[in-house]
PDB file of N, CA and C in Angstrom:
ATOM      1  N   UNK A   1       7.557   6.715 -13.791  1.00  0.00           N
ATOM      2  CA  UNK A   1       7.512   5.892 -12.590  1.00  0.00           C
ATOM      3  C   UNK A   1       6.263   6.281 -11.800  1.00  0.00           C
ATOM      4  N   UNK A   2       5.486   5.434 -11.073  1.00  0.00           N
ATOM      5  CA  UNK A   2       4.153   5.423 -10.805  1.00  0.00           C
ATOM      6  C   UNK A   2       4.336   6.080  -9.460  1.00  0.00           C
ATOM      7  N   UNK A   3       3.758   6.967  -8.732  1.00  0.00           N
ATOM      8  CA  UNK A   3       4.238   7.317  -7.181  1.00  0.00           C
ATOM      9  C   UNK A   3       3.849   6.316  -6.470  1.00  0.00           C
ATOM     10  N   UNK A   4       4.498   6.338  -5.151  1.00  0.00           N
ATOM     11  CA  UNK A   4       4.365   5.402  -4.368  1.00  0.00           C
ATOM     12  C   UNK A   4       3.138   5.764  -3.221  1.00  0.00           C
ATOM     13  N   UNK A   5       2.253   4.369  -3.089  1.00  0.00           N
ATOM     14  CA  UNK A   5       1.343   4.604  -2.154  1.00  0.00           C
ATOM     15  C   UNK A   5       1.197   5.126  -1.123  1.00  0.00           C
ATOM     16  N   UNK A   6       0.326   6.108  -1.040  1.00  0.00           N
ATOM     17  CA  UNK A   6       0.431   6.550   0.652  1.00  0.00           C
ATOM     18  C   UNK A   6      -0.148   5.689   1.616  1.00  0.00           C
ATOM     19  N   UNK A   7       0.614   5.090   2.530  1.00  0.00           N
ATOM     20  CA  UNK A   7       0.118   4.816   3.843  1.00  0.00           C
ATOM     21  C   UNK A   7      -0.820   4.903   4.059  1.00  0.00           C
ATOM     22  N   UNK A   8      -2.397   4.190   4.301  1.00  0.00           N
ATOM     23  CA  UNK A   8      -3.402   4.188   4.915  1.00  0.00           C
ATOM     24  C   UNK A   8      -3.545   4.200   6.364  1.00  0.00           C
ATOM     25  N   UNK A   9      -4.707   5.144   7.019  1.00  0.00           N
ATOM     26  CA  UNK A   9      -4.437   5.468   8.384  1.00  0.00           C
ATOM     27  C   UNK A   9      -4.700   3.850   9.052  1.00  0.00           C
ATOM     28  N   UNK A  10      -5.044   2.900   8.517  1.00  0.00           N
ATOM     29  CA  UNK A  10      -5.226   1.991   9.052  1.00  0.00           C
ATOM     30  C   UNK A  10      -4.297   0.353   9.404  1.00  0.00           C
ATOM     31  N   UNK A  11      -3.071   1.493   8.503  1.00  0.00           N
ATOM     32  CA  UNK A  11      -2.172   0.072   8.242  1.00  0.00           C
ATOM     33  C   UNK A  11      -1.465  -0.588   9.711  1.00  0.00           C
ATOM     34  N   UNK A  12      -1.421   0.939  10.689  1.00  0.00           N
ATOM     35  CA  UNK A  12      -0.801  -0.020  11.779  1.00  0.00           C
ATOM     36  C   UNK A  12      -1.351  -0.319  13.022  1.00  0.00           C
ATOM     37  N   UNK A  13      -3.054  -0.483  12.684  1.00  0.00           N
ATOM     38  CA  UNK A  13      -3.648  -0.777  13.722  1.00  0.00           C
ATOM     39  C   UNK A  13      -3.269  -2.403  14.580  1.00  0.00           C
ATOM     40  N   UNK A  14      -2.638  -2.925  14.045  1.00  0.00           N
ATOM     41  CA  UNK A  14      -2.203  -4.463  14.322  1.00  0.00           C
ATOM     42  C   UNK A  14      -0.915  -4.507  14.811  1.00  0.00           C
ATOM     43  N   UNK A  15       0.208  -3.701  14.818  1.00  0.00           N
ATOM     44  CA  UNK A  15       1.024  -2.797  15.087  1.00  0.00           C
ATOM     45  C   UNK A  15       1.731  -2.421  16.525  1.00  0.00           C
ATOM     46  N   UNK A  16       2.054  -3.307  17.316  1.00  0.00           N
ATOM     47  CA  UNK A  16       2.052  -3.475  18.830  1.00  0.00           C
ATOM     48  C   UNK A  16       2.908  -2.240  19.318  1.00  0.00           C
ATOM     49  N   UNK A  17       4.476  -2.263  17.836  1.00  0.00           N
ATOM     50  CA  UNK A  17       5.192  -1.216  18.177  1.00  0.00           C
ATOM     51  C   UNK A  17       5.114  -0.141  17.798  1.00  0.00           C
ATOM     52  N   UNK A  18       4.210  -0.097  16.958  1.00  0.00           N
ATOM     53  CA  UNK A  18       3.987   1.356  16.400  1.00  0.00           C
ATOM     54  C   UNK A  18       3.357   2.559  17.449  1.00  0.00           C
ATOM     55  N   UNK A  19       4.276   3.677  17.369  1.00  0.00           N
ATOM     56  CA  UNK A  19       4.329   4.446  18.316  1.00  0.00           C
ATOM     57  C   UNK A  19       2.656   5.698  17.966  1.00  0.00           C
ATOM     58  N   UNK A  20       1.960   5.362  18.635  1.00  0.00           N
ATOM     59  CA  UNK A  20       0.874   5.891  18.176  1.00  0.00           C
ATOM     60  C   UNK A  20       0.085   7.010  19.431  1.00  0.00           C
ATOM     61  N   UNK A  21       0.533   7.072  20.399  1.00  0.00           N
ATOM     62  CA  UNK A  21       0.008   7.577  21.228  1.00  0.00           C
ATOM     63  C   UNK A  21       0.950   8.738  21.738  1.00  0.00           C
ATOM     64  N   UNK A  22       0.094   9.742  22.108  1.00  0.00           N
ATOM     65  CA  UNK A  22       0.999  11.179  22.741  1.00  0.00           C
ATOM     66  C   UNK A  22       1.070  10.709  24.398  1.00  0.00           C
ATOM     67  N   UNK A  23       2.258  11.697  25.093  1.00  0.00           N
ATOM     68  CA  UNK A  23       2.386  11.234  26.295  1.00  0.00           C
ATOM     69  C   UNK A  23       0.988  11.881  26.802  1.00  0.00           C
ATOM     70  N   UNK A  24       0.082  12.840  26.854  1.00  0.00           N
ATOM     71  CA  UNK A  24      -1.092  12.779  27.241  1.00  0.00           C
ATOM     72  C   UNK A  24      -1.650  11.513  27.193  1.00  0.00           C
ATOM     73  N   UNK A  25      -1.938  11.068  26.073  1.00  0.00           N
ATOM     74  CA  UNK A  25      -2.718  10.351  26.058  1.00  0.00           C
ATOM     75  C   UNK A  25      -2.492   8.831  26.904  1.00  0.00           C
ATOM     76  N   UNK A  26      -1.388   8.856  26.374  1.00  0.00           N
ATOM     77  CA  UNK A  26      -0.536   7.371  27.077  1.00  0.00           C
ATOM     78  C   UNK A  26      -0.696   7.621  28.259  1.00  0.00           C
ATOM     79  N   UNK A  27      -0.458   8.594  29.228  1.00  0.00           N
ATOM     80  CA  UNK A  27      -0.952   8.300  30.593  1.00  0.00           C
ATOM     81  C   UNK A  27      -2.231   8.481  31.322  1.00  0.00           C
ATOM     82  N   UNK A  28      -3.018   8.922  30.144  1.00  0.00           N
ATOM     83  CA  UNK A  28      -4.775   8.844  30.518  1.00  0.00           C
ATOM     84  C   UNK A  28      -4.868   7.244  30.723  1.00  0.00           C
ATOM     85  N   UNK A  29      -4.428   6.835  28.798  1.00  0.00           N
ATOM     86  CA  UNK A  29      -4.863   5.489  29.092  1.00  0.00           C
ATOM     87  C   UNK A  29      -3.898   4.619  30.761  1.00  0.00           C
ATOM     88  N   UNK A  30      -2.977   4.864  31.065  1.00  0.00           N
ATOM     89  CA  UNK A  30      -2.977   3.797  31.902  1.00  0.00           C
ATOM     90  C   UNK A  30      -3.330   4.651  33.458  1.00  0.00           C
ATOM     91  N   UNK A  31      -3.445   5.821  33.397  1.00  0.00           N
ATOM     92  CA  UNK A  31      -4.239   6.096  34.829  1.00  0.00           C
ATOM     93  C   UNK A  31      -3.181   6.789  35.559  1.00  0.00           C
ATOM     94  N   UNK A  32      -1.992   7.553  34.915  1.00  0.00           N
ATOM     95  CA  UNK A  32      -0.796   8.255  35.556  1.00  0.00           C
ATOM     96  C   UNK A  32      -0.713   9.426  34.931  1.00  0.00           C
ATOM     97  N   UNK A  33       0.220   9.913  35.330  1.00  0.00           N
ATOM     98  CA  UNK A  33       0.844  10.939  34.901  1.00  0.00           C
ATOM     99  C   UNK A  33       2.243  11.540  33.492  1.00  0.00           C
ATOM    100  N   UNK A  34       2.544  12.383  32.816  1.00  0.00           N
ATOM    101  CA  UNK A  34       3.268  12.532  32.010  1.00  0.00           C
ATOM    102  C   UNK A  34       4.540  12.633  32.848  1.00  0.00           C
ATOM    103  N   UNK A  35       4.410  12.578  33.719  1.00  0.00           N
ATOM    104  CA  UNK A  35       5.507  13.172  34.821  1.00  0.00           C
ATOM    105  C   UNK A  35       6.310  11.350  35.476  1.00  0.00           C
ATOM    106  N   UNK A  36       5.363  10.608  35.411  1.00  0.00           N
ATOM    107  CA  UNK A  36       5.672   9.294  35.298  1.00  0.00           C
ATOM    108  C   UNK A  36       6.260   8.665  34.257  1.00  0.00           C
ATOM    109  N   UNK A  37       5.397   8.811  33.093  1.00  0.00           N
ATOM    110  CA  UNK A  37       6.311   8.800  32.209  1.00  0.00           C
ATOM    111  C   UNK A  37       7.812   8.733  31.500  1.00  0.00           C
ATOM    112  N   UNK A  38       7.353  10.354  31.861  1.00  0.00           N
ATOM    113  CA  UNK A  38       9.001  10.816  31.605  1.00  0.00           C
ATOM    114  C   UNK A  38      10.325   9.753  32.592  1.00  0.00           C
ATOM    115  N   UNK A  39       9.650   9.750  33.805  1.00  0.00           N
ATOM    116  CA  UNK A  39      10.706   8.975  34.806  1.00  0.00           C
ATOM    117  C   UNK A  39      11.134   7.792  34.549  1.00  0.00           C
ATOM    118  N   UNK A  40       9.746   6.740  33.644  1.00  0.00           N
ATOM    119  CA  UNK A  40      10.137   5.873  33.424  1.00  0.00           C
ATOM    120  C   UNK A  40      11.214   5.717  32.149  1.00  0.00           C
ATOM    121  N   UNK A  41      11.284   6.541  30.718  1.00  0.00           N
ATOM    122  CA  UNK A  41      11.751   7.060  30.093  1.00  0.00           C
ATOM    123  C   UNK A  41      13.512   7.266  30.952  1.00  0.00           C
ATOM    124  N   UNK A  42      13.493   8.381  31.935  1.00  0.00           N
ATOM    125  CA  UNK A  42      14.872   8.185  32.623  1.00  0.00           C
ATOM    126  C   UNK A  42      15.359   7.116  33.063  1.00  0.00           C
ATOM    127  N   UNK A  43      14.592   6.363  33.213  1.00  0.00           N
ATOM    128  CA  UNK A  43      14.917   5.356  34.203  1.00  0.00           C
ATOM    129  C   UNK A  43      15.209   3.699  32.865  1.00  0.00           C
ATOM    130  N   UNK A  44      15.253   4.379  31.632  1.00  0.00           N
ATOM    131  CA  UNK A  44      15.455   3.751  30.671  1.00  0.00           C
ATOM    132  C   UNK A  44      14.891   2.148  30.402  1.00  0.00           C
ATOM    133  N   UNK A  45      13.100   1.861  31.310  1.00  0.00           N
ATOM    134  CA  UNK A  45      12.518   1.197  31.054  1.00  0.00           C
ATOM    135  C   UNK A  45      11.684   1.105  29.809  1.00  0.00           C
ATOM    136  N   UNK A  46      11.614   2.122  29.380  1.00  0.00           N
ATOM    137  CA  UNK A  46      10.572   2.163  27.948  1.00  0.00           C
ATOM    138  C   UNK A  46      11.509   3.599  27.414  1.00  0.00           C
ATOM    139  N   UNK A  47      11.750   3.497  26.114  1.00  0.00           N
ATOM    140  CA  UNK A  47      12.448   4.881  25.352  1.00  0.00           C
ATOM    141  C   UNK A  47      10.917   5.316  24.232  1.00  0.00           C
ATOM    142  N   UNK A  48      10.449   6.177  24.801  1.00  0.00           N
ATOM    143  CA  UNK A  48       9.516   6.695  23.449  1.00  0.00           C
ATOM    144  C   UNK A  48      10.295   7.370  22.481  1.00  0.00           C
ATOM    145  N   UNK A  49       9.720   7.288  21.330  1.00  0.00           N
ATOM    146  CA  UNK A  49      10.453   7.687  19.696  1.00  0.00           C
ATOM    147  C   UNK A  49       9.662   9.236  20.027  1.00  0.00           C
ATOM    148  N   UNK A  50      10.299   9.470  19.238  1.00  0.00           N
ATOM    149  CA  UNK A  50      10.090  11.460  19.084  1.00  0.00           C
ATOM    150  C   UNK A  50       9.700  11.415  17.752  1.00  0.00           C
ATOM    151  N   UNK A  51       8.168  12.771  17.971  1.00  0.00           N
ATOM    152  CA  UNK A  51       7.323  13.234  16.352  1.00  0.00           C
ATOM    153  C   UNK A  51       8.521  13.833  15.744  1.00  0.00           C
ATOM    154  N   UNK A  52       8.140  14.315  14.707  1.00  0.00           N
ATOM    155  CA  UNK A  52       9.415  15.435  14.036  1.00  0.00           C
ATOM    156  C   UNK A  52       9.425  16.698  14.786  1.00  0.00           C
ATOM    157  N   UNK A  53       8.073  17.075  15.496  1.00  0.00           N
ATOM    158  CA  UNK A  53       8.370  18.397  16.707  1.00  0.00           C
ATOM    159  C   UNK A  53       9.176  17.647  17.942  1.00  0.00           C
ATOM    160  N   UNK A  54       9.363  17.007  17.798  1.00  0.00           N
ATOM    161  CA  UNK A  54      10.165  16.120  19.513  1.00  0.00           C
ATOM    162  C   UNK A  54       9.048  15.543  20.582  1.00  0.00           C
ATOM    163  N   UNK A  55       8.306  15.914  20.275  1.00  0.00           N
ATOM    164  CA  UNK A  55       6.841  15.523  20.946  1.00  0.00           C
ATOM    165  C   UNK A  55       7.358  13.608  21.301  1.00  0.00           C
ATOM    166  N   UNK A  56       7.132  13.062  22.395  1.00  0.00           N
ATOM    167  CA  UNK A  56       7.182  11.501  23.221  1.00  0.00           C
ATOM    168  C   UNK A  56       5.924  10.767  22.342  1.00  0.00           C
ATOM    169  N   UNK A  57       6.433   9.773  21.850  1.00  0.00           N
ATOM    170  CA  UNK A  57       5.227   8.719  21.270  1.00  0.00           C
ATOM    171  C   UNK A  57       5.471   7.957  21.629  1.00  0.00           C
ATOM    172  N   UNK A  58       4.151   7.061  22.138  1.00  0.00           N
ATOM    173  CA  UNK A  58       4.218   5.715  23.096  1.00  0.00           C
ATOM    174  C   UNK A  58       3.387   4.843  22.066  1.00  0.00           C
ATOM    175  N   UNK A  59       4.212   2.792  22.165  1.00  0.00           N
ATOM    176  CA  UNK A  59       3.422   2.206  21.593  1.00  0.00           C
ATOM    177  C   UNK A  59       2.811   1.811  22.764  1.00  0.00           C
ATOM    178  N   UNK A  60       1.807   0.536  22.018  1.00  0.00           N
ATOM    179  CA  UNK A  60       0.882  -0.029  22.956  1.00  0.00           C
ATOM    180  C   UNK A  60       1.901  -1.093  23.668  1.00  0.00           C
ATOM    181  N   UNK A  61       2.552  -1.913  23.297  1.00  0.00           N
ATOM    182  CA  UNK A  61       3.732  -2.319  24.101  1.00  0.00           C
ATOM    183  C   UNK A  61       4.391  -1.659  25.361  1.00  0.00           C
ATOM    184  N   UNK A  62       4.634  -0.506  24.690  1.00  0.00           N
ATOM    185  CA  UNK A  62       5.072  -0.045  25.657  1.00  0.00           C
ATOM    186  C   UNK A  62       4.492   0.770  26.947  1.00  0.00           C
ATOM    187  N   UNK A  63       3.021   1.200  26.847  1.00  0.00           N
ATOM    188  CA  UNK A  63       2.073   1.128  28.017  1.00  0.00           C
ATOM    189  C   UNK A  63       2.013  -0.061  28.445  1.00  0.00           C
ATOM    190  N   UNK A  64       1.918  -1.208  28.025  1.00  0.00           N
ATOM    191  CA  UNK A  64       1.767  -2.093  29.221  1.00  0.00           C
ATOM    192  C   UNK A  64       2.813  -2.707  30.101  1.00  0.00           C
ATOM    193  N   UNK A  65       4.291  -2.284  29.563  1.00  0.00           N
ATOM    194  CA  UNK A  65       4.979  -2.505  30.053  1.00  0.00           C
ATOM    195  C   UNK A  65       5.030  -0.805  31.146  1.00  0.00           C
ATOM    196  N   UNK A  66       4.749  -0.034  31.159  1.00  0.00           N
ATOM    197  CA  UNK A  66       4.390   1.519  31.690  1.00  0.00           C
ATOM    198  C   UNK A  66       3.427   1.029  32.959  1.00  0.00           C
ATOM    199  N   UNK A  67       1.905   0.030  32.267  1.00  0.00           N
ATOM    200  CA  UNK A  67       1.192  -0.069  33.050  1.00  0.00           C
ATOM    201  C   UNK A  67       1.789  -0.843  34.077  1.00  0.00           C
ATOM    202  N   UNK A  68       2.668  -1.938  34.079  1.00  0.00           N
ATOM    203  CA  UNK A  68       3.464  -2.834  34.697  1.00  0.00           C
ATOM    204  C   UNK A  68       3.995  -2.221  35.915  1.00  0.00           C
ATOM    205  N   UNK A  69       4.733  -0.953  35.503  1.00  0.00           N
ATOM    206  CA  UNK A  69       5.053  -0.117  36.419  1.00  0.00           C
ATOM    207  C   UNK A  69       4.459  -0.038  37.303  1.00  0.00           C
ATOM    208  N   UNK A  70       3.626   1.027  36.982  1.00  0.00           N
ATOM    209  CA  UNK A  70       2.598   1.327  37.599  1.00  0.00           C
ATOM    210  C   UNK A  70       2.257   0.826  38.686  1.00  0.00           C
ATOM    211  N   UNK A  71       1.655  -0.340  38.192  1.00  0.00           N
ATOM    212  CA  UNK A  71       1.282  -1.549  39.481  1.00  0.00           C
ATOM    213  C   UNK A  71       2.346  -1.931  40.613  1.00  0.00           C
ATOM    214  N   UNK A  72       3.265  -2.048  40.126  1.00  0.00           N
ATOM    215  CA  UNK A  72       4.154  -2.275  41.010  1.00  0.00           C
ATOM    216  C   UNK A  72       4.670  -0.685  42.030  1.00  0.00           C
ATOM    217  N   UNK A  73       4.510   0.176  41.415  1.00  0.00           N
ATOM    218  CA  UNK A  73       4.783   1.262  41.901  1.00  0.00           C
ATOM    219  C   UNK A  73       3.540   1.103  43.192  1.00  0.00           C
ATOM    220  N   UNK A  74       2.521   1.988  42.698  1.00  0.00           N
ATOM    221  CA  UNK A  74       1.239   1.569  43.428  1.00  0.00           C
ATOM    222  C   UNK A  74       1.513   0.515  44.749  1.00  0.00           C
ATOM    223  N   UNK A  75       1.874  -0.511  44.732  1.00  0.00           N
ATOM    224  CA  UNK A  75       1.790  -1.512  45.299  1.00  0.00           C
ATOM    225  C   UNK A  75       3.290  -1.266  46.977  1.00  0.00           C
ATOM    226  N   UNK A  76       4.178  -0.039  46.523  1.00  0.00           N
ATOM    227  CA  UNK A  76       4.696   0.760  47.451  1.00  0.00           C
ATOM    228  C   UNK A  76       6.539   0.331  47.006  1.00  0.00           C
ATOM    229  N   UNK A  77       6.324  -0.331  45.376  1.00  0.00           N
ATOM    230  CA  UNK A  77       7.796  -0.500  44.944  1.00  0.00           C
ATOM    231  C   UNK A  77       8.467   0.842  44.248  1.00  0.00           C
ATOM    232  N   UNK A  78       9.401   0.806  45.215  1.00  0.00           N
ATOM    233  CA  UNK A  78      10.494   1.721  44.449  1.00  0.00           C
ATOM    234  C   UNK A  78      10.405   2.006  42.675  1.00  0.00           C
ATOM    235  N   UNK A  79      10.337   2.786  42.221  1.00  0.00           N
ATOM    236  CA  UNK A  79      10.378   2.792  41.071  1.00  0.00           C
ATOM    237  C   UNK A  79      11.793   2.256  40.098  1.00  0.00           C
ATOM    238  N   UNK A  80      12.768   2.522  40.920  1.00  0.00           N
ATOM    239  CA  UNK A  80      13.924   1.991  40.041  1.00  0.00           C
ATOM    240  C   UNK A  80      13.729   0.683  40.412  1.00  0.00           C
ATOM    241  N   UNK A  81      13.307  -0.121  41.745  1.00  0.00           N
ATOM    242  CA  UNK A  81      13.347  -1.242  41.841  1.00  0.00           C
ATOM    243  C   UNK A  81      12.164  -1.777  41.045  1.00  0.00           C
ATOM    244  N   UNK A  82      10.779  -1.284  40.579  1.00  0.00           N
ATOM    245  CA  UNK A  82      10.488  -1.583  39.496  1.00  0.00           C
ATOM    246  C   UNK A  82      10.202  -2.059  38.305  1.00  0.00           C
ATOM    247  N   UNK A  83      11.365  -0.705  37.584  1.00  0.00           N
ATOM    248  CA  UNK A  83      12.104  -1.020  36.702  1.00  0.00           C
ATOM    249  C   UNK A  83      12.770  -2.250  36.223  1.00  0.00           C
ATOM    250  N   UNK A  84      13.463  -2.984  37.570  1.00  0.00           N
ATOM    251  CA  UNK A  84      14.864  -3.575  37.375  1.00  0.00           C
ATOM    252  C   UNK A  84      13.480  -5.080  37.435  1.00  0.00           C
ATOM    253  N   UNK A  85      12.902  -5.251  38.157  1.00  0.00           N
ATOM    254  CA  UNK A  85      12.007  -6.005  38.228  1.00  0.00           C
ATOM    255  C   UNK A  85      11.388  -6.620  37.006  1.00  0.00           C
ATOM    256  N   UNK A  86      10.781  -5.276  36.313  1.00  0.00           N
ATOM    257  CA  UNK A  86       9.974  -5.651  35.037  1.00  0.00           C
ATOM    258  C   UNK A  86      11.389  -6.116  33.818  1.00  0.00           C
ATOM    259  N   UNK A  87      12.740  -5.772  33.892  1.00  0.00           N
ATOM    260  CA  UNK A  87      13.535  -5.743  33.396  1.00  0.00           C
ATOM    261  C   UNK A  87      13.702  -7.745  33.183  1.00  0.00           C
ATOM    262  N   UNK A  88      14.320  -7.838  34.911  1.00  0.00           N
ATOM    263  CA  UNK A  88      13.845  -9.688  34.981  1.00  0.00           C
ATOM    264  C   UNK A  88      12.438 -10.347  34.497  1.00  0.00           C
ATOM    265  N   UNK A  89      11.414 -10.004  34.585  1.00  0.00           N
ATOM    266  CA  UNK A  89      10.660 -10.667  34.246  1.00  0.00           C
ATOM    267  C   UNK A  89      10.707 -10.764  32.569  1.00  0.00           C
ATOM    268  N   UNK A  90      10.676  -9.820  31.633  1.00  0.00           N
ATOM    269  CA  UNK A  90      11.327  -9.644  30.465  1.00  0.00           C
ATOM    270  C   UNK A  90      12.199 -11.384  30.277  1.00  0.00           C
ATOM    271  N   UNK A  91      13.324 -10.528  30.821  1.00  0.00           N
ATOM    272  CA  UNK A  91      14.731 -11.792  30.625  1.00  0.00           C
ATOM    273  C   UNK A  91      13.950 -13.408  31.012  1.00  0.00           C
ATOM    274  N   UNK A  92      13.265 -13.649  31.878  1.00  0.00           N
ATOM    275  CA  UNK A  92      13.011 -15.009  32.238  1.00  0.00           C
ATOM    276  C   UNK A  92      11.593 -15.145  30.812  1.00  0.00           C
ATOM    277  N   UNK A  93      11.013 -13.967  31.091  1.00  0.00           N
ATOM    278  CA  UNK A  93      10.179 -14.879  29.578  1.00  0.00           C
ATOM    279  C   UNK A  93      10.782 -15.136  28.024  1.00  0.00           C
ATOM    280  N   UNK A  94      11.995 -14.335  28.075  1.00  0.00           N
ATOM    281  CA  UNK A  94      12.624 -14.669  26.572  1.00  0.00           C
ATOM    282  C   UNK A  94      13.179 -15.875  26.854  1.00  0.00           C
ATOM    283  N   UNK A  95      13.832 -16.372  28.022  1.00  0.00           N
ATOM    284  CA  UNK A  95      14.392 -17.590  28.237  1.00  0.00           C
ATOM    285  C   UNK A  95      13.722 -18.699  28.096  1.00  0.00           C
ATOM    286  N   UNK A  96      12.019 -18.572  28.797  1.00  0.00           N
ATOM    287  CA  UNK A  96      11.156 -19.928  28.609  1.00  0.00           C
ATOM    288  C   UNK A  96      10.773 -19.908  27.502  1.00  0.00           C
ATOM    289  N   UNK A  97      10.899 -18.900  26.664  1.00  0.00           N
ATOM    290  CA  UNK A  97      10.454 -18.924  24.922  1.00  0.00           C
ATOM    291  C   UNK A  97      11.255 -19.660  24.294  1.00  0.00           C
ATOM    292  N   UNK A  98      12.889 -19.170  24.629  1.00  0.00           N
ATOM    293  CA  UNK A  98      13.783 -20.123  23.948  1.00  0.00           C
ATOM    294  C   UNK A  98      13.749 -21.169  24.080  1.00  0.00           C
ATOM    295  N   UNK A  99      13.965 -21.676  25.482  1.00  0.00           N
ATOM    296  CA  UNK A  99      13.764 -23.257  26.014  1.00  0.00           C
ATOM    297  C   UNK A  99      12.735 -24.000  25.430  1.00  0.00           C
ATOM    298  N   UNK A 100      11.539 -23.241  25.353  1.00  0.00           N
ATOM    299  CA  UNK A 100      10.198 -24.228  24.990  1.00  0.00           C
ATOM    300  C   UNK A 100      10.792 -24.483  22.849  1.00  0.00           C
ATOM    301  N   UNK A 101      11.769 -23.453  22.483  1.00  0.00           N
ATOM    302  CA  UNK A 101      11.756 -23.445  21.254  1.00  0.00           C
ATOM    303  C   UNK A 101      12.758 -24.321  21.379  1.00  0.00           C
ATOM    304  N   UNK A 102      13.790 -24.483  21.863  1.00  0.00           N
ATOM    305  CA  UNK A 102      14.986 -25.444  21.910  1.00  0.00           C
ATOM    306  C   UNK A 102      14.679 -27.211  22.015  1.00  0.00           C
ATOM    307  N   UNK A 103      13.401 -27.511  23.061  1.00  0.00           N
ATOM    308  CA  UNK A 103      12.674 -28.146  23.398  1.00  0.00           C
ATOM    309  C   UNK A 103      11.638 -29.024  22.270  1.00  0.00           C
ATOM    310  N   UNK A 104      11.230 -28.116  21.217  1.00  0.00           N
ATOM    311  CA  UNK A 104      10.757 -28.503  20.211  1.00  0.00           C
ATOM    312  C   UNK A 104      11.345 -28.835  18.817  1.00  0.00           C
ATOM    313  N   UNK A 105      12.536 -28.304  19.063  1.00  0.00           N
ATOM    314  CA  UNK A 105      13.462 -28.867  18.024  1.00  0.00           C
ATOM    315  C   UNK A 105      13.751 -29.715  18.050  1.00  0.00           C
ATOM    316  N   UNK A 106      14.187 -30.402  19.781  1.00  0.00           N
ATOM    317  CA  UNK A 106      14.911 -31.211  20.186  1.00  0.00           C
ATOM    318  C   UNK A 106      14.127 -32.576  19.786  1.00  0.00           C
ATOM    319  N   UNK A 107      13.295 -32.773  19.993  1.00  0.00           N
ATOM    320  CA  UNK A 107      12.114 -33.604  19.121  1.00  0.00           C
ATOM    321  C   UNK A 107      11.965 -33.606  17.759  1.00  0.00           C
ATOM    322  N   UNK A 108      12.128 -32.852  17.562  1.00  0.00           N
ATOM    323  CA  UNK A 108      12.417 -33.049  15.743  1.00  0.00           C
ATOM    324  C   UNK A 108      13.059 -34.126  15.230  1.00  0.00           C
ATOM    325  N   UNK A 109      12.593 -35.313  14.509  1.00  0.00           N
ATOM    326  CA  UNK A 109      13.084 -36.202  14.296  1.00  0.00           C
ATOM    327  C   UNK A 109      13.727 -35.689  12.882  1.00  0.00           C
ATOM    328  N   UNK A 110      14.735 -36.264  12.298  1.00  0.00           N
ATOM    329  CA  UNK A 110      15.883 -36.202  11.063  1.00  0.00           C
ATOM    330  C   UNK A 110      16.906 -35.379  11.444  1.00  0.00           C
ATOM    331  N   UNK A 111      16.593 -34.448  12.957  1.00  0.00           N
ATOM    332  CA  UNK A 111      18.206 -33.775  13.099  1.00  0.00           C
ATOM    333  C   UNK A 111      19.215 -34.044  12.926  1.00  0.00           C
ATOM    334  N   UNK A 112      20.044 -33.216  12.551  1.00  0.00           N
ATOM    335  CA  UNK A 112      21.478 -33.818  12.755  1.00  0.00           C
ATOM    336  C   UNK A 112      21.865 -33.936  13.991  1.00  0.00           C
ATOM    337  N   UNK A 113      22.577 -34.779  13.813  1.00  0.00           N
ATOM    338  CA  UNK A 113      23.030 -35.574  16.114  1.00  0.00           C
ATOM    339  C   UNK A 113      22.085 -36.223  16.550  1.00  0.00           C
ATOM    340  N   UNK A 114      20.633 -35.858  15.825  1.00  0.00           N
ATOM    341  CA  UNK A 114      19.809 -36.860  16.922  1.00  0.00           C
ATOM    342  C   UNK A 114      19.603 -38.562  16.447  1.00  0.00           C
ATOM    343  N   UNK A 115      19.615 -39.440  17.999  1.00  0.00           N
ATOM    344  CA  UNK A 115      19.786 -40.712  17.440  1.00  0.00           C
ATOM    345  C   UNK A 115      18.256 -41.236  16.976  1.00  0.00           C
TER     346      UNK A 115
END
């Protein structure tokens, strides 16, 4: 049996969720702290995956939803309020996704039910 390929370092550059960043680094890039981080982490807005040492890995998804924070923090919002904030905005864009997808079906001519 032939071994199986190793992973190229390049396979998950395209990769939104792939957890690629240390909490250093993740809060260089968005301009905070590890200490933010972590809070947001408590505050169960973003869960980073753990290295095999336990070490916090952040995707790029999930900094900008971090950076999201941020801004709103900055801006003199409560952090749990926030949270709960970026939480709704989330929920209302999966909803106009569905709708616009429900919307385009609904036009679909040969449906079943449609006259």
């Amino acid at each position: 049996m032939a071994p199986e390929p190793r992973p190229h370092a390049t396979d998950h550059l395209d990769d939104d969720e792939y957890p690629a960043y240390t909490m250093g680094r993740a809060a260089e890039l968005i301009g905070t702290t590890p200490a933010f981080l972590r809070s947001l982490g408590a505050a169960r807005l973003i869960t980073p995956l753990r290295s095999g040492g336990g070490h916090r890995r952040y995707s790029r998804h999930q900094l900008r939803i971090a950076a999201r924070a941020r801004e709103l923090v900055d801006q003199g919002t409560p952090i749990d309020a926030a949270c709960r904030i970026i939480a709704l905005e989330d929920q209302l864009e999966e909803a106009l996704r569905r709708n616009e997808e429900l919307r385009r079906h609904e036009g679909h001519p040969g449906r079943a039910g449609s006259s």
